[in-house]
Protein backbone atom coordinates (compact mmCIF):
# COMPACT_ATOMS: atom_id res chain seq x y z
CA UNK A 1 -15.51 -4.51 85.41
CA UNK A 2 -14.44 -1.34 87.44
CA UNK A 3 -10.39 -0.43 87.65
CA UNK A 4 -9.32 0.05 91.31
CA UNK A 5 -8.06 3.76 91.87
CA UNK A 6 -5.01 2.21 93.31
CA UNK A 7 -4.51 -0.04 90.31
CA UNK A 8 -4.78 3.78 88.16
CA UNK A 9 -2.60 5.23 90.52
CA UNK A 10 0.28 2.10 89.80
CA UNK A 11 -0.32 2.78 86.23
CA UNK A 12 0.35 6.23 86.13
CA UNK A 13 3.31 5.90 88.06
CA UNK A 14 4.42 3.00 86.14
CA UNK A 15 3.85 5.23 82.90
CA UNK A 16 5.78 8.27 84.51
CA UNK A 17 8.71 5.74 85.55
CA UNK A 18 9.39 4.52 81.58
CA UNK A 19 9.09 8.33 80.39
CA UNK A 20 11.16 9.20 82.31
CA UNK A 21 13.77 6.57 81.90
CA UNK A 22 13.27 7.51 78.30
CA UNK A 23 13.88 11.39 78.95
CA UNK A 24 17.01 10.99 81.25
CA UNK A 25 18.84 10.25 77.81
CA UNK A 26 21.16 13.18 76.76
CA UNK A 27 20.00 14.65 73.61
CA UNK A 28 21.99 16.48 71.08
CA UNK A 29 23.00 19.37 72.91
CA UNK A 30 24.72 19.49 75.92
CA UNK A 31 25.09 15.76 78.73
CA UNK A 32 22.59 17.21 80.62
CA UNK A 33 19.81 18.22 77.80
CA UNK A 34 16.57 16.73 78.04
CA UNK A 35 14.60 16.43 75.57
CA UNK A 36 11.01 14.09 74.73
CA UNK A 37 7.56 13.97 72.56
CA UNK A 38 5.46 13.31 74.79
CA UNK A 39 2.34 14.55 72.31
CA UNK A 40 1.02 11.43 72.21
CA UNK A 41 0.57 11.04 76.43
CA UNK A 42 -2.27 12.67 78.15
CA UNK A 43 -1.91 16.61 78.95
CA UNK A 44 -1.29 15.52 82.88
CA UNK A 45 1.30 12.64 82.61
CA UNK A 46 3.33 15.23 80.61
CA UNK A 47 2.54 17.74 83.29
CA UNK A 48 3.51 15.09 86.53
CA UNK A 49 6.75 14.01 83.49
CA UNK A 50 7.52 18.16 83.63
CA UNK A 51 7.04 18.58 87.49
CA UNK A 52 9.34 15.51 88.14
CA UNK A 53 11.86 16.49 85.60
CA UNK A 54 12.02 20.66 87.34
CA UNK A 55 13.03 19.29 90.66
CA UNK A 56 16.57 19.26 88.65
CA UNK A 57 16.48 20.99 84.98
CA UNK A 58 14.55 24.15 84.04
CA UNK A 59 11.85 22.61 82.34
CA UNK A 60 10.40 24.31 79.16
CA UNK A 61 7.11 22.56 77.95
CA UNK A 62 5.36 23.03 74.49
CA UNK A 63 1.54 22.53 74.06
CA UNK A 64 1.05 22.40 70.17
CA UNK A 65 2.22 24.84 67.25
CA UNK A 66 3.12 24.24 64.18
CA UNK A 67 6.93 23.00 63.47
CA UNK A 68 8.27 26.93 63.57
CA UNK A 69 7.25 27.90 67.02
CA UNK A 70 8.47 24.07 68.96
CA UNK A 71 11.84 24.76 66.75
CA UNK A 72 11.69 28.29 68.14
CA UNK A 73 11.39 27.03 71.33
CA UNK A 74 13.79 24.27 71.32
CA UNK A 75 16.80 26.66 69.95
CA UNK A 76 15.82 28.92 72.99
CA UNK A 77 16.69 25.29 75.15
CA UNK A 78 19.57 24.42 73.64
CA UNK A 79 20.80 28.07 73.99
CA UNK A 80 20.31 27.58 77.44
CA UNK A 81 21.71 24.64 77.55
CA UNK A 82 24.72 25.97 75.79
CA UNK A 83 24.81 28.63 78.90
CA UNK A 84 24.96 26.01 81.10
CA UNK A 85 21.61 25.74 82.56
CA UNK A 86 20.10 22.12 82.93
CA UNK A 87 17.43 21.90 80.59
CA UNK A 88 14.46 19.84 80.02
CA UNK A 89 12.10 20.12 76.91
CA UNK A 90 9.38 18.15 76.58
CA UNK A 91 6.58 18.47 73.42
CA UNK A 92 2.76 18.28 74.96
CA UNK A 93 -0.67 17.63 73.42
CA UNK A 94 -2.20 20.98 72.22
CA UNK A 95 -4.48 22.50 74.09
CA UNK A 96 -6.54 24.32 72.13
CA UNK A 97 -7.44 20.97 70.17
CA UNK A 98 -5.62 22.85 66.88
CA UNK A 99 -8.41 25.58 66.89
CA UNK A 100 -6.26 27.83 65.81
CA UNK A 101 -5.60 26.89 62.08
CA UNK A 102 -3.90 29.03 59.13
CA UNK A 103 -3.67 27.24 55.73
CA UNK A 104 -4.01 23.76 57.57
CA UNK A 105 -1.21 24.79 60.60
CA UNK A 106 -1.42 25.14 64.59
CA UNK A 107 -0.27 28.84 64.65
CA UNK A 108 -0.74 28.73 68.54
CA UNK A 109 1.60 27.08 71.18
CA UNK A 110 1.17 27.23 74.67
CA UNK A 111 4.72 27.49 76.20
CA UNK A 112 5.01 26.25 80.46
CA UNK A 113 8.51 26.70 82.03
CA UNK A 114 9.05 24.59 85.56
CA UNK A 115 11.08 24.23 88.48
CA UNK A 116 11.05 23.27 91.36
CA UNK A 117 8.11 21.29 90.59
CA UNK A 118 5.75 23.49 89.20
CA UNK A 119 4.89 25.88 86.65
CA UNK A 120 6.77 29.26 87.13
CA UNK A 121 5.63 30.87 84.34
CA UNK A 122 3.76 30.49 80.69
CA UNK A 123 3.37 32.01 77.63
CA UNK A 124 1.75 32.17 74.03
CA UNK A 125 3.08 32.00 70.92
CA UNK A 126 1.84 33.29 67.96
CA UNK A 127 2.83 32.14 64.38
CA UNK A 128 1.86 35.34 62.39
CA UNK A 129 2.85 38.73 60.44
CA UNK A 130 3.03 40.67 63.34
CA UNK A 131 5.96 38.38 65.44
CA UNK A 132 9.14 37.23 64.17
CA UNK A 133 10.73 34.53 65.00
CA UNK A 134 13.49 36.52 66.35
CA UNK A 135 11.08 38.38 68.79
CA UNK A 136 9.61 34.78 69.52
CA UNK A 137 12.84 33.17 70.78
CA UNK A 138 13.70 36.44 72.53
CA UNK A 139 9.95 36.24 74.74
CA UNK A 140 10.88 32.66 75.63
CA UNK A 141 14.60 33.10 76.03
CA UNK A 142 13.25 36.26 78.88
CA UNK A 143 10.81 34.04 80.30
CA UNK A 144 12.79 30.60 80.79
CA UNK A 145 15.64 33.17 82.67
CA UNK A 146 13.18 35.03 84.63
CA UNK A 147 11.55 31.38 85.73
CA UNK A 148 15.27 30.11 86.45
CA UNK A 149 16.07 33.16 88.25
CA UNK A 150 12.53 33.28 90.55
CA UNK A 151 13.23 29.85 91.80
CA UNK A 152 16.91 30.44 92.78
CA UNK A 153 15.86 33.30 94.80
CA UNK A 154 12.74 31.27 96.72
CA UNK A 155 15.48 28.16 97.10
CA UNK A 156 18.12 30.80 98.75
CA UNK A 157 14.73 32.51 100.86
CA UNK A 158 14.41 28.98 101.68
CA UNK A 159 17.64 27.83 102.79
CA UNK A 160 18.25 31.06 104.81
CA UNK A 161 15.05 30.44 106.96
CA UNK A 162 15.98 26.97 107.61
CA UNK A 163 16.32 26.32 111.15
CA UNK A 164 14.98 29.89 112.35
CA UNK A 165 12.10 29.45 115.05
CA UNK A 166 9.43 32.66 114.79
CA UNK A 167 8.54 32.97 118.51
CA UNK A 168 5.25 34.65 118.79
CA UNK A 169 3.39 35.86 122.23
CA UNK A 170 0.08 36.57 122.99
CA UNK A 171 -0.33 39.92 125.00
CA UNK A 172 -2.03 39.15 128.34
């Protein structure tokens, strides 16, 4: 027995309508912190989840790691958070399958920041001698700001062009 694409398509959306009924809960930093595993869900309902969720919060998303990078990058969201920024921050499936192994740990995380409904910017983190955490939270903390800051200057470049008609001519 074959599954319809439009019964797949229902699905998905059904699945991207509980997570994120889940996710719209306040976590423990600020109301407006977002925060969800999602490690278990395929790589793309966590990336439609993140796309959905940037449309309103900065959206900072965590592929893998051991537990000291996703803490690393969680105190960099709740520091924003603490700013004032609407945050999201949502744990993915690795994607490097764990490859990366020291002693039995992930010691790679991909890191994704959103808004607007897509991915900004990303990074890689590296759990190692040669990074401290410090310098870790510091590269994400940049990032997230520089990703926050990029789309508030396309949404004004958007908002200033609304309604402006480019005339063009043809010479004769």
């Amino acid at each position: 027995m074959t599954i319809s694409k439009n019964f797949k398509n229902l699905a998905l959306g059904v699945s991207m309508t509980a997570m994120l009924a889940m996710s719209a809960t306040p976590a423990f930093a600020g109301k407006d912190f977002i925060k969800q595993d999602l490690r278990a869900e395929e790589t793309t309902v966590v990336q439609l989840v993140g796309q959905k969720l940037s449309h309103d919060n900065l959206t900072i998303v965590v592929h893998g790691g051991n537990k000291e990078l996703m803490m690393a990058a969680y105190e960099v969201a709740q520091m924003l958070d603490d700013e004032g920024y609407s945050v999201a921050f949502l744990l993915a499936p690795d994607r490097d399958g764990g490859a990366r192994r020291h002693n039995g740990n992930d010691i790679t995380a991909s890191v994704e920041f959103y808004t607007d409904g897509y991915t900004k910017y990303s990074t890689m983190l590296y759990d190692n001698k040669s990074n401290t955490r410090n310098s870790r939270m510091q590269l994400l903390y940049e990032q997230a700001k520089t990703a926050y800051n990029f789309a508030k200057e396309e949404t004004a470049k958007k908002t200033a062009t609304e309604g402006i008609t480019i005339a063009s001519a043809s010479p004769k």
